[in-house]
PDB file of N, CA and C in Angstrom:
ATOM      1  N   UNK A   1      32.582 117.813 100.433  1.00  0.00           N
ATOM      2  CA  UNK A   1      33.867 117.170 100.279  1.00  0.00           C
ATOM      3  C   UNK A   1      33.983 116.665  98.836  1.00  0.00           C
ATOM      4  N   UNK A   2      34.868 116.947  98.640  1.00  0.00           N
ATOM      5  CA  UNK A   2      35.160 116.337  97.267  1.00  0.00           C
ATOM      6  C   UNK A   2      35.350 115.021  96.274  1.00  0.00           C
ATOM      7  N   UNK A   3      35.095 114.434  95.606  1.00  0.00           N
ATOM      8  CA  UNK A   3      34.693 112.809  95.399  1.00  0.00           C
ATOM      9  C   UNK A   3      36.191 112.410  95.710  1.00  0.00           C
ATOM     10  N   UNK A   4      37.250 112.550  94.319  1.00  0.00           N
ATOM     11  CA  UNK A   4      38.797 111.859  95.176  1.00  0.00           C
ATOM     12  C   UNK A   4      39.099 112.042  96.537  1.00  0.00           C
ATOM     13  N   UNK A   5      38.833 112.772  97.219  1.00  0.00           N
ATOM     14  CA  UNK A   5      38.873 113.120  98.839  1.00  0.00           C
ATOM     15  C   UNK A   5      38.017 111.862  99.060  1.00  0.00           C
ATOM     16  N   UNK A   6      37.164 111.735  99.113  1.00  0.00           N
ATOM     17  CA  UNK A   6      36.285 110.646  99.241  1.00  0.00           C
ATOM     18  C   UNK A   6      36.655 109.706  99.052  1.00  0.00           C
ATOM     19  N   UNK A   7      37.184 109.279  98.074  1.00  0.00           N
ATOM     20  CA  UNK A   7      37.626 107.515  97.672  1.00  0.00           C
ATOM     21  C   UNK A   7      38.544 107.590  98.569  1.00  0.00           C
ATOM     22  N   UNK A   8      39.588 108.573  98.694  1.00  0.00           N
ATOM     23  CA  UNK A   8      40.237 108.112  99.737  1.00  0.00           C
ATOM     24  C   UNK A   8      40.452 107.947 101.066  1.00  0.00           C
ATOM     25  N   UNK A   9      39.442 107.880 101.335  1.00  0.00           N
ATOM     26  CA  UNK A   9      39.087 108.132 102.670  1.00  0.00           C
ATOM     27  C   UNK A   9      38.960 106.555 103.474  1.00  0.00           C
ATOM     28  N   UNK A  10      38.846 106.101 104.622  1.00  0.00           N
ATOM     29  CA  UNK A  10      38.817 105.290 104.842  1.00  0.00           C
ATOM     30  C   UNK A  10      37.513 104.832 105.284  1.00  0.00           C
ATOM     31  N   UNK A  11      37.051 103.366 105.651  1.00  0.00           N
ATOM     32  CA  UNK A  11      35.297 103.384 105.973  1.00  0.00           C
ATOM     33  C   UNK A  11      35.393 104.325 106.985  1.00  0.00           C
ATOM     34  N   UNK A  12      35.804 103.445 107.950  1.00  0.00           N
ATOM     35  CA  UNK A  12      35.371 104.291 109.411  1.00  0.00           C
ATOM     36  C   UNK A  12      35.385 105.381 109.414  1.00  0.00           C
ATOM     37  N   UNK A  13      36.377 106.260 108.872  1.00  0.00           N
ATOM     38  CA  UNK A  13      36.778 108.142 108.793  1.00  0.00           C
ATOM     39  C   UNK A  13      35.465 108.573 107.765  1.00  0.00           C
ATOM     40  N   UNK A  14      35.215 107.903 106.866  1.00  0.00           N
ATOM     41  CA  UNK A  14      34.167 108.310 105.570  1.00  0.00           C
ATOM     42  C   UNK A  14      32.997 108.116 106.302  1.00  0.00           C
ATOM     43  N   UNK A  15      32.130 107.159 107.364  1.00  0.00           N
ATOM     44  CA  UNK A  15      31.039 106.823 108.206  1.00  0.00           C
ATOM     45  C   UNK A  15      30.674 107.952 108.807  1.00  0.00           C
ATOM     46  N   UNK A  16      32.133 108.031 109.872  1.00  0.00           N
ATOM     47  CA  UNK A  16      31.897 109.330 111.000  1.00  0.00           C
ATOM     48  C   UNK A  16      31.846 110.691 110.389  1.00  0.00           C
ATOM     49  N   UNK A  17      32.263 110.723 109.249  1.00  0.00           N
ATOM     50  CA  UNK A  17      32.123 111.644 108.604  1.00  0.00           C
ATOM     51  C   UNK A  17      30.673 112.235 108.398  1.00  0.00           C
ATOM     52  N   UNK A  18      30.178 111.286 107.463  1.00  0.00           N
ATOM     53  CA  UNK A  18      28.611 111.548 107.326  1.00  0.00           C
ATOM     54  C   UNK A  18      27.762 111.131 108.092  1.00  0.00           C
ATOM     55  N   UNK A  19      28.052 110.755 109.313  1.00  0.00           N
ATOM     56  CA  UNK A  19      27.686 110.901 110.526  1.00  0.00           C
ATOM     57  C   UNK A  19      27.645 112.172 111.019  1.00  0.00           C
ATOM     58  N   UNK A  20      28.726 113.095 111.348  1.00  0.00           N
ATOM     59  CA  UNK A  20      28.874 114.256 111.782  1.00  0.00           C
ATOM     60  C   UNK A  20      27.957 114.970 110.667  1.00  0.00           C
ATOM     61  N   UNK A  21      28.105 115.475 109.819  1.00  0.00           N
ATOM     62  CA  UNK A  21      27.618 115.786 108.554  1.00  0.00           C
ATOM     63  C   UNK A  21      25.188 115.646 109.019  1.00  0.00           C
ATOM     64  N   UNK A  22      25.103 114.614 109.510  1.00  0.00           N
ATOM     65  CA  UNK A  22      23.772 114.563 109.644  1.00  0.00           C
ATOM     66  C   UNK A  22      23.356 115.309 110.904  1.00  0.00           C
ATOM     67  N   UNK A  23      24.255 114.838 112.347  1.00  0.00           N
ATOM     68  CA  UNK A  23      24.216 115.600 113.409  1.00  0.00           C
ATOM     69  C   UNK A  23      24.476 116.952 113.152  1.00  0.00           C
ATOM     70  N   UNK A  24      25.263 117.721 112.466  1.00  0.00           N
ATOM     71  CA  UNK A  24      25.554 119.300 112.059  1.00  0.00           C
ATOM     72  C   UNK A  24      23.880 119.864 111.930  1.00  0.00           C
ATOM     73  N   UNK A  25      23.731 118.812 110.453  1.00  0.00           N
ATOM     74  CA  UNK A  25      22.210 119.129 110.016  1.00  0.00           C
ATOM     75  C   UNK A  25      21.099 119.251 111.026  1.00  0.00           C
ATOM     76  N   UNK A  26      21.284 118.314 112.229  1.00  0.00           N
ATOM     77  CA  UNK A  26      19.894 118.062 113.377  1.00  0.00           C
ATOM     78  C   UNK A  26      20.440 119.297 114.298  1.00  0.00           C
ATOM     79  N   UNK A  27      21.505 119.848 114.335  1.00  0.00           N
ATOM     80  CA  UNK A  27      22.292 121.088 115.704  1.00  0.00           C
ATOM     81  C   UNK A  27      21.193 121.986 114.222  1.00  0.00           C
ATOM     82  N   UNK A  28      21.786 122.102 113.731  1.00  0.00           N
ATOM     83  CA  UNK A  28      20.834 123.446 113.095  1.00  0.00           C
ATOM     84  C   UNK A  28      19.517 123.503 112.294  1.00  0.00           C
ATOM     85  N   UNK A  29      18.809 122.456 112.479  1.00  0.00           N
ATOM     86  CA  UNK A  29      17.614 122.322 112.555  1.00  0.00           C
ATOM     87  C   UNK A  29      16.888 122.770 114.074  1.00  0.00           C
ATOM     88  N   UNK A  30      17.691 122.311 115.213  1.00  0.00           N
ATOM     89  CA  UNK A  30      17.316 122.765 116.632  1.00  0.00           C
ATOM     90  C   UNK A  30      17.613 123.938 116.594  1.00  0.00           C
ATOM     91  N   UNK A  31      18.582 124.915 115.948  1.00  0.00           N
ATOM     92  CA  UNK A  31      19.070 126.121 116.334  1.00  0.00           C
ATOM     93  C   UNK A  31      17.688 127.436 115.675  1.00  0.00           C
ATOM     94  N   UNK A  32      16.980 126.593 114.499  1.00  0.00           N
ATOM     95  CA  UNK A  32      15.852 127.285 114.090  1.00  0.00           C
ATOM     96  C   UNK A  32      14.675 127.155 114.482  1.00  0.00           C
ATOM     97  N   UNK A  33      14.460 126.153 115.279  1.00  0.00           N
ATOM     98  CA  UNK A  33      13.218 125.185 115.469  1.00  0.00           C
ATOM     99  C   UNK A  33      12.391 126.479 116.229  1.00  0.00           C
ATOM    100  N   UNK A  34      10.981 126.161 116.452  1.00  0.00           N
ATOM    101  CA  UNK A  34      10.581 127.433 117.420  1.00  0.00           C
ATOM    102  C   UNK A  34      11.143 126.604 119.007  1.00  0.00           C
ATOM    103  N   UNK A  35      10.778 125.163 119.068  1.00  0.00           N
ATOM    104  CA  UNK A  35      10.498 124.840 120.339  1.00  0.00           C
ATOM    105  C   UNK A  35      11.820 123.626 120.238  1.00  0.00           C
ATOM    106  N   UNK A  36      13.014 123.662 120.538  1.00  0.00           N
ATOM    107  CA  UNK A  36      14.136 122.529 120.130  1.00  0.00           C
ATOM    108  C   UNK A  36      13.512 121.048 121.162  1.00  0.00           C
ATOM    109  N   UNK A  37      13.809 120.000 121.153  1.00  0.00           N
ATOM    110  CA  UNK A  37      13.340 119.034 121.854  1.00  0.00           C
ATOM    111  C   UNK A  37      14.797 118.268 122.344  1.00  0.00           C
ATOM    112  N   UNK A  38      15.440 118.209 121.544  1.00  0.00           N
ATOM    113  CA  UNK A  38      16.815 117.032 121.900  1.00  0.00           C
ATOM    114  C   UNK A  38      17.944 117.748 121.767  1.00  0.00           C
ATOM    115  N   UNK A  39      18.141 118.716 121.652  1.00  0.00           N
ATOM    116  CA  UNK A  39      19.499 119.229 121.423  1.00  0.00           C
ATOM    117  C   UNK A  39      20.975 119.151 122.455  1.00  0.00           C
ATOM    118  N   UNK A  40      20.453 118.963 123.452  1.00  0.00           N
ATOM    119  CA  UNK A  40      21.615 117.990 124.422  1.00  0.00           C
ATOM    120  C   UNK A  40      21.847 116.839 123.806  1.00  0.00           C
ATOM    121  N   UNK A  41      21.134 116.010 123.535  1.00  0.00           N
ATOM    122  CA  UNK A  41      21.151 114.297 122.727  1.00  0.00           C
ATOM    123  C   UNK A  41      22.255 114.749 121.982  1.00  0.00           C
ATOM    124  N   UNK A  42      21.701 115.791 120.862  1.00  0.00           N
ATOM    125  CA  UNK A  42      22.345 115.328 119.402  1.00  0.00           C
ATOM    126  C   UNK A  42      23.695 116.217 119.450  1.00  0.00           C
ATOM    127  N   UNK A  43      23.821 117.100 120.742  1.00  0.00           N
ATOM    128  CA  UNK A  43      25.323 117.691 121.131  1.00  0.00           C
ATOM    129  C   UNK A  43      25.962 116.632 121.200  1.00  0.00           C
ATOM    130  N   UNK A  44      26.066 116.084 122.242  1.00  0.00           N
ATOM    131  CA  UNK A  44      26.374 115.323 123.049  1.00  0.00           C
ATOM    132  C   UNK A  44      27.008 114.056 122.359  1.00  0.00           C
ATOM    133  N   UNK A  45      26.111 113.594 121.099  1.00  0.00           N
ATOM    134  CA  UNK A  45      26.124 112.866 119.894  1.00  0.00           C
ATOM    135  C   UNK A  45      27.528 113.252 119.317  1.00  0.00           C
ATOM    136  N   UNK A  46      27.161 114.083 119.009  1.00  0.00           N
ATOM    137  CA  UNK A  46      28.326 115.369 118.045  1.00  0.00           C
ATOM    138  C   UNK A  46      29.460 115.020 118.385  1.00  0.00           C
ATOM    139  N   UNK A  47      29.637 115.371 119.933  1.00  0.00           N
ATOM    140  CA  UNK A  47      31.202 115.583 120.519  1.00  0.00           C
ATOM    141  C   UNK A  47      31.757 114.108 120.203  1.00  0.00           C
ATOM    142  N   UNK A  48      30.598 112.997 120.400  1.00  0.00           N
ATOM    143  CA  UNK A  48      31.363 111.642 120.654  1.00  0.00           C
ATOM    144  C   UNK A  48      31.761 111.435 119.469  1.00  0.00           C
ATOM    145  N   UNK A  49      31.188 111.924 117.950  1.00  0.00           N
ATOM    146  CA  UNK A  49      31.782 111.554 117.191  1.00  0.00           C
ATOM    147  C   UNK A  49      32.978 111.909 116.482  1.00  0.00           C
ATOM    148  N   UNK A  50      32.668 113.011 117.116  1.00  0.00           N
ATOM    149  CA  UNK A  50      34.015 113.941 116.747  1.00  0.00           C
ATOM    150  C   UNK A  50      35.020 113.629 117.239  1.00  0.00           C
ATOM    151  N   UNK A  51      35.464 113.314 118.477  1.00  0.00           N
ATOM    152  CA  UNK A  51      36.484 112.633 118.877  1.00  0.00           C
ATOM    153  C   UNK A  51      36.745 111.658 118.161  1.00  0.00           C
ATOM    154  N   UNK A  52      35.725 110.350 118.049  1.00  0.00           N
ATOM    155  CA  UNK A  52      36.310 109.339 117.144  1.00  0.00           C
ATOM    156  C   UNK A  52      36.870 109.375 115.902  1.00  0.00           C
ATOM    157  N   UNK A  53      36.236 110.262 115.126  1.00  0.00           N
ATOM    158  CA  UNK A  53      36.525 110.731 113.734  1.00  0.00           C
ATOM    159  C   UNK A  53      38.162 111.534 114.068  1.00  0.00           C
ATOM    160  N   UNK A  54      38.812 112.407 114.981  1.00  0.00           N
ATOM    161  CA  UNK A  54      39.381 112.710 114.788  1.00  0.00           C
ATOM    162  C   UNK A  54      40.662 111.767 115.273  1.00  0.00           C
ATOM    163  N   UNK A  55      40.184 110.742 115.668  1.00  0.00           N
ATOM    164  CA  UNK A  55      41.430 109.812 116.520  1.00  0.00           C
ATOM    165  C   UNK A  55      41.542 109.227 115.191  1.00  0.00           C
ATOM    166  N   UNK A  56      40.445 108.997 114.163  1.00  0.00           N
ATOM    167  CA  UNK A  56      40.915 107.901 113.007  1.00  0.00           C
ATOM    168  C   UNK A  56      41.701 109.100 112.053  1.00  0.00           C
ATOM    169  N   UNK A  57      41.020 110.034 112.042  1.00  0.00           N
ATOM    170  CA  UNK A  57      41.739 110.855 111.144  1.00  0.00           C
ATOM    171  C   UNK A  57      43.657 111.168 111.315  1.00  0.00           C
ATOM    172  N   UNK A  58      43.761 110.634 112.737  1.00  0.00           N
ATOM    173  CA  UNK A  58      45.736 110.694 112.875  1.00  0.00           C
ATOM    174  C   UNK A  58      45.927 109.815 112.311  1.00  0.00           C
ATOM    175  N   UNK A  59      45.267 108.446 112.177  1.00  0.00           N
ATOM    176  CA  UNK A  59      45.541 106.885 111.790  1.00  0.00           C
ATOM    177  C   UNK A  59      46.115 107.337 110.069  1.00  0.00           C
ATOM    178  N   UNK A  60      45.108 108.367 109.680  1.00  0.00           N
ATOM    179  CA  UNK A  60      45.502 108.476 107.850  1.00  0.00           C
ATOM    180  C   UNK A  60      47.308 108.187 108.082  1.00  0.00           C
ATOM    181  N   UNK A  61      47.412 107.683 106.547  1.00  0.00           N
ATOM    182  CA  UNK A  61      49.313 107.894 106.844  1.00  0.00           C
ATOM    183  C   UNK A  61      49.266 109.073 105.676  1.00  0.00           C
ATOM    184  N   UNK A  62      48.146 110.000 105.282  1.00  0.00           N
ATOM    185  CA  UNK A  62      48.686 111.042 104.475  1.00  0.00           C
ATOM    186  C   UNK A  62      48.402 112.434 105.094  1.00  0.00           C
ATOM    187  N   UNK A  63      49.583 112.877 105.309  1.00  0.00           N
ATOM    188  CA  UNK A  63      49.915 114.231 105.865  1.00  0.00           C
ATOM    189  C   UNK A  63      48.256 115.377 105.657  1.00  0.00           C
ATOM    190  N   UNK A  64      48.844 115.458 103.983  1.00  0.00           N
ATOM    191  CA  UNK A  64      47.796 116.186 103.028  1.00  0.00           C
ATOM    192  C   UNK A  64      46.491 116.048 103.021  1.00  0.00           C
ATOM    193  N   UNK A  65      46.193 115.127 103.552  1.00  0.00           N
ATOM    194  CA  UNK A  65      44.414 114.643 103.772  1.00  0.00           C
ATOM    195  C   UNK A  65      44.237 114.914 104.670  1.00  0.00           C
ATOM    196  N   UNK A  66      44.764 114.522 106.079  1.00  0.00           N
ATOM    197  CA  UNK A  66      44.560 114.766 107.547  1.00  0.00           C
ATOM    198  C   UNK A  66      44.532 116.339 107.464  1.00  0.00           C
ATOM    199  N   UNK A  67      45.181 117.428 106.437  1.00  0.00           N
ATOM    200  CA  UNK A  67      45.406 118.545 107.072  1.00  0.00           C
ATOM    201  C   UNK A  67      43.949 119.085 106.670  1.00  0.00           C
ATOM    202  N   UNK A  68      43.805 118.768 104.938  1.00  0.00           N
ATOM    203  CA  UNK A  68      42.616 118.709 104.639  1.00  0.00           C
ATOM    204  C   UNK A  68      41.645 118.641 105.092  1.00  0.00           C
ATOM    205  N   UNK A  69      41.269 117.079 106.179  1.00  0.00           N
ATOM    206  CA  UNK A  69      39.951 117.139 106.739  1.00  0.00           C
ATOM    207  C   UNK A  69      40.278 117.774 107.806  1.00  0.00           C
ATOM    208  N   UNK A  70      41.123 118.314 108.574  1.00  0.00           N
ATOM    209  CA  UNK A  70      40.877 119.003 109.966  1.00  0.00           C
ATOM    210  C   UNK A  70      40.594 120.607 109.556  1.00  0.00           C
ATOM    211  N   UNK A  71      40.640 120.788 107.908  1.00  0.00           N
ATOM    212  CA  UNK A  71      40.241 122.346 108.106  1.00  0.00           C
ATOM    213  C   UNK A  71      39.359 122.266 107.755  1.00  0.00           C
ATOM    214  N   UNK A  72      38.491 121.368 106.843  1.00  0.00           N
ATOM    215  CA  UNK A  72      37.164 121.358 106.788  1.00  0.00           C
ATOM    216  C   UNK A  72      36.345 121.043 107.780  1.00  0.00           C
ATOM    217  N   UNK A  73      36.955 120.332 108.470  1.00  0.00           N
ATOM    218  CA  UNK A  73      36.478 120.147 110.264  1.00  0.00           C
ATOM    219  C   UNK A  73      36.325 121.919 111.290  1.00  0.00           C
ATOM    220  N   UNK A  74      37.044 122.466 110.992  1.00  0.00           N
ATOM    221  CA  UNK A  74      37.508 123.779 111.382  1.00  0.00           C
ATOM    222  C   UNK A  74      35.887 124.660 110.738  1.00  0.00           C
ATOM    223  N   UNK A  75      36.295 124.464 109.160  1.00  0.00           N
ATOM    224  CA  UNK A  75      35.399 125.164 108.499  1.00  0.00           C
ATOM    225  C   UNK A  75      33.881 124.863 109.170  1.00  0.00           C
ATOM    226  N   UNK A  76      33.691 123.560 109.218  1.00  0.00           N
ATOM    227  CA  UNK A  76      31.913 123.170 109.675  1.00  0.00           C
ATOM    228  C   UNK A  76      32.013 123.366 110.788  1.00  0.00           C
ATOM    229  N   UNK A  77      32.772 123.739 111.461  1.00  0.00           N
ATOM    230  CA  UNK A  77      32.608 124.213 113.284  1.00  0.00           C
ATOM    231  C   UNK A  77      32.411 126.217 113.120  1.00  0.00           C
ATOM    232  N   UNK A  78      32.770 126.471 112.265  1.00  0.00           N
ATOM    233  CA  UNK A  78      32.997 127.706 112.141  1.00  0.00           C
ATOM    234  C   UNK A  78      31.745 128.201 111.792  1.00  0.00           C
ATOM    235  N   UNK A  79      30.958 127.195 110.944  1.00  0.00           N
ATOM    236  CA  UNK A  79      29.653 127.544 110.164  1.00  0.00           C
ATOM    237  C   UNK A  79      28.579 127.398 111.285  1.00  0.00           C
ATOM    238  N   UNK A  80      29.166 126.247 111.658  1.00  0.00           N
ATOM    239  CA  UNK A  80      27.809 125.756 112.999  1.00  0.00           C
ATOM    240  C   UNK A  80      28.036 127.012 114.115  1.00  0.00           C
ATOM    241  N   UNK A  81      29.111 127.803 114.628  1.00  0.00           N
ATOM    242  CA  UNK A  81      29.179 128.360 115.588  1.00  0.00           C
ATOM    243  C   UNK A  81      28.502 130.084 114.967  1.00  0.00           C
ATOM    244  N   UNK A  82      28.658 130.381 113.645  1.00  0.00           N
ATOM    245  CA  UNK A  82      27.686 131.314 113.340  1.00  0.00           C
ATOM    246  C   UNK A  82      26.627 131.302 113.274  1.00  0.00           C
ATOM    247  N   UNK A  83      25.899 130.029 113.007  1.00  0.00           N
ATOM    248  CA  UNK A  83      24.102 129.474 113.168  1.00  0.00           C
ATOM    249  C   UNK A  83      23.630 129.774 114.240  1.00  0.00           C
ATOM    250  N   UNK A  84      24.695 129.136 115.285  1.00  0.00           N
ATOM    251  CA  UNK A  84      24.463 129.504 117.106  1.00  0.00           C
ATOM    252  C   UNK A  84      24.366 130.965 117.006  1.00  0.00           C
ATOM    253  N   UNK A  85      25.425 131.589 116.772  1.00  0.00           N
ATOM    254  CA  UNK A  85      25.685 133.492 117.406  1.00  0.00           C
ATOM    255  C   UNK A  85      24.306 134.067 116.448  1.00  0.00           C
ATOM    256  N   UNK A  86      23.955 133.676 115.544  1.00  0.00           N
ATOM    257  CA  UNK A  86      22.948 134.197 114.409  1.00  0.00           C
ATOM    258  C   UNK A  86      21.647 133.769 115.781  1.00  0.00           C
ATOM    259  N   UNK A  87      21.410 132.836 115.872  1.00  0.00           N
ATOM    260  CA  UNK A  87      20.155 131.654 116.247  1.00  0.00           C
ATOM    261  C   UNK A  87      20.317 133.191 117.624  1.00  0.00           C
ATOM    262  N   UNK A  88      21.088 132.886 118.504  1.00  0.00           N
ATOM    263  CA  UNK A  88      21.313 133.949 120.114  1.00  0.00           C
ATOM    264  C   UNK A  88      20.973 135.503 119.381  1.00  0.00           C
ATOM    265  N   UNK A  89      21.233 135.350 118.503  1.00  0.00           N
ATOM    266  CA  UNK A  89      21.177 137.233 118.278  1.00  0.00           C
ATOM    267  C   UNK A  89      19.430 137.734 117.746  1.00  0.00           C
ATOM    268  N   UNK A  90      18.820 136.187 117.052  1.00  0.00           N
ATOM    269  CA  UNK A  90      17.656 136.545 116.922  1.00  0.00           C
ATOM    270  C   UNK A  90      16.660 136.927 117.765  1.00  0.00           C
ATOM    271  N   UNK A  91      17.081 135.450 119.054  1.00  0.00           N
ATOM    272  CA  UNK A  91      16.586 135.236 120.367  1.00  0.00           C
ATOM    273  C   UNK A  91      16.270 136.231 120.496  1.00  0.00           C
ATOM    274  N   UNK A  92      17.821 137.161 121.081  1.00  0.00           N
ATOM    275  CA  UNK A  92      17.689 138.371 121.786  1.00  0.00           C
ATOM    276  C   UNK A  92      16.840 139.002 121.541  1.00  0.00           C
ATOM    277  N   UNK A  93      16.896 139.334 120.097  1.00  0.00           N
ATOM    278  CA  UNK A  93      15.459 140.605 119.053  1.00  0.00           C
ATOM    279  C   UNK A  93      14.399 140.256 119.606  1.00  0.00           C
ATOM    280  N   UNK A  94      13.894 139.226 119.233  1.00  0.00           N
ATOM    281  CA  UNK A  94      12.432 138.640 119.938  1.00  0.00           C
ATOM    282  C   UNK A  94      12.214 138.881 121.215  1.00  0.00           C
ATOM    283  N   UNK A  95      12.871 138.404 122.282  1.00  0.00           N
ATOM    284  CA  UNK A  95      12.404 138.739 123.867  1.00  0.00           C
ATOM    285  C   UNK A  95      12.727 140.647 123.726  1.00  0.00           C
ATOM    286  N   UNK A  96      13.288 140.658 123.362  1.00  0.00           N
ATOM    287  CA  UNK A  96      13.279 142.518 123.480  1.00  0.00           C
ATOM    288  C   UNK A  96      12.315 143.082 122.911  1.00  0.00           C
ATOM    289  N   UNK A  97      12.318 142.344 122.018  1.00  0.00           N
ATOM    290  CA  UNK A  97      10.678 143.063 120.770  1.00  0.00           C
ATOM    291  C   UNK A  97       9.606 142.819 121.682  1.00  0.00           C
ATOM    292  N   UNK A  98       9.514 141.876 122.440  1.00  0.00           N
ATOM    293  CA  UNK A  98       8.260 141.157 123.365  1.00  0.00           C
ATOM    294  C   UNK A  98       8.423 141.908 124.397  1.00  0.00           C
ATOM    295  N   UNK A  99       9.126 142.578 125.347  1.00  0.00           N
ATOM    296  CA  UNK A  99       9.233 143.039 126.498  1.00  0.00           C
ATOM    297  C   UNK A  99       8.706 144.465 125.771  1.00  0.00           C
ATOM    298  N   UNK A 100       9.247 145.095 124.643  1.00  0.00           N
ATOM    299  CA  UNK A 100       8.425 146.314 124.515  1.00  0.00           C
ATOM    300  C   UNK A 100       7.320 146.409 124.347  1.00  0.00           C
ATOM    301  N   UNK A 101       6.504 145.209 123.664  1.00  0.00           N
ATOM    302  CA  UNK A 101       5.055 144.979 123.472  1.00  0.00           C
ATOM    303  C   UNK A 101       4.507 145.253 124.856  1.00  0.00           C
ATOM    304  N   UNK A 102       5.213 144.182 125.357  1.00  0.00           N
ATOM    305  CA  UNK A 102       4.124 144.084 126.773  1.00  0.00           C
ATOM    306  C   UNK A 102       3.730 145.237 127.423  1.00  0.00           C
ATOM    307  N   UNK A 103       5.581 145.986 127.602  1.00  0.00           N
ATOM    308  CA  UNK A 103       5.420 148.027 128.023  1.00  0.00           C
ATOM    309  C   UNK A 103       3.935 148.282 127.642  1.00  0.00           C
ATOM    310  N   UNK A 104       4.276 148.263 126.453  1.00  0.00           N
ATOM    311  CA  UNK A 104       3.265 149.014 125.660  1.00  0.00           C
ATOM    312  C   UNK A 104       1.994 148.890 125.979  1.00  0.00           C
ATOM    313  N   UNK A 105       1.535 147.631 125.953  1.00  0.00           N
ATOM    314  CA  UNK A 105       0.279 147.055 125.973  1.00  0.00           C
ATOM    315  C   UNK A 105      -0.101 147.372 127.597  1.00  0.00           C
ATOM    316  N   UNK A 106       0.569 146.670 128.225  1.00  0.00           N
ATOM    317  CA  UNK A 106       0.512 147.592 129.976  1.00  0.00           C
ATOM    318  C   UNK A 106       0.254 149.283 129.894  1.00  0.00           C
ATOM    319  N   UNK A 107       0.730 149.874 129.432  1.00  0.00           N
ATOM    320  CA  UNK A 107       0.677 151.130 129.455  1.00  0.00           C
ATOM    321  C   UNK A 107      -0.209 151.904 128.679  1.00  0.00           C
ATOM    322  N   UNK A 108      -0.924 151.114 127.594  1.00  0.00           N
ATOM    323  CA  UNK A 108      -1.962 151.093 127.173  1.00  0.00           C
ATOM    324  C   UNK A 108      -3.354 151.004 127.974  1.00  0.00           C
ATOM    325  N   UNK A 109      -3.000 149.953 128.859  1.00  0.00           N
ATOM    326  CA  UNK A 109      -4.107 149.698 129.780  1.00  0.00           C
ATOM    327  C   UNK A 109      -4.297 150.259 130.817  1.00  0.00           C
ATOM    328  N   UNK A 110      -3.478 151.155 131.869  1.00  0.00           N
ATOM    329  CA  UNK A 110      -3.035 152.220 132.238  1.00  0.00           C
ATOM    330  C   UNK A 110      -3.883 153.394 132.529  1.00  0.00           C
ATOM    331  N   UNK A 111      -3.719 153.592 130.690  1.00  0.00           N
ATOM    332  CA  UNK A 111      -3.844 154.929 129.580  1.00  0.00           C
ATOM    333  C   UNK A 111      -5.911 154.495 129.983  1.00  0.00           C
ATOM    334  N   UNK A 112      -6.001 153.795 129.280  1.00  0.00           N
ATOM    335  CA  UNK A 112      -7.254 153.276 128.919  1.00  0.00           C
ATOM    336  C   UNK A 112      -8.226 153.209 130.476  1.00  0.00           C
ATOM    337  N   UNK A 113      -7.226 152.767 131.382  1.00  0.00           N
ATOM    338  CA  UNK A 113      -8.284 152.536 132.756  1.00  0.00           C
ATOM    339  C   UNK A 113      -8.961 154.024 133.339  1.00  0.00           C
ATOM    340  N   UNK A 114      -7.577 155.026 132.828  1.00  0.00           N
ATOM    341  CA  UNK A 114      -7.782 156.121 133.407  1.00  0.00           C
ATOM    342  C   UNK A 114      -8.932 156.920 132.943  1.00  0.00           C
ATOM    343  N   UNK A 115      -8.968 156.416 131.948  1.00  0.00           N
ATOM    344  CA  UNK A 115     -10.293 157.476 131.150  1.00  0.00           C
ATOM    345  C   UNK A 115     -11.598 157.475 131.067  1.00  0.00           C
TER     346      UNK A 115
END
């Protein structure tokens, strides 16, 4: 966000802001993690703040800012929801890569008992 964006911002809207902003950071720290631990918590976290942030964000009385932060709001939902589809698409690779191992290795042993 940008610094004049910033000054003008209000506490509470500027708080929840970098509030959301840290929770984003902990959703995609879980989305890489090998083993996630809290990621319901810090969802769950997320949504509540997001609501609040966006109830203060009608309070702005400037048109131009509110439109501002709801597309950068847009934008970091957009980023976080490719981390997810990225994070699911790796998943997938891995358990598929692992289910052919195992084929393999089974069928290896198979191969190997028979001889």
């Amino acid at each position: 966000m940008e610094q004049d964006v910033r000054a003008s911002l209000t506490e509470p809207v500027l708080s929840l802001w970098q509030r959301l902003q840290t929770l984003n950071g902990g959703i995609s720290g879980q989305l890489e993690a090998d083993s996630p631990s809290n990621e319901n918590s810090i969802a769950e976290d997320r949504s509540l703040v997001l609501r609040m942030l966006c109830e203060q964000i009608a309070k702005l009385p400037d048109v131009h800012l509110r439109e501002y932060l709801l597309t950068e709001l847009l934008e970091g939902n957009n980023r976080l929801y490719a981390r997810g589809v990225q994070a699911l698409s790796d998943a997938g690779a891995q358990s598929a890569a692992g289910a052919l191992q195992r084929r393999a290795i089974k069928a290896y042993g198979v191969q190997d008992a028979s001889a």
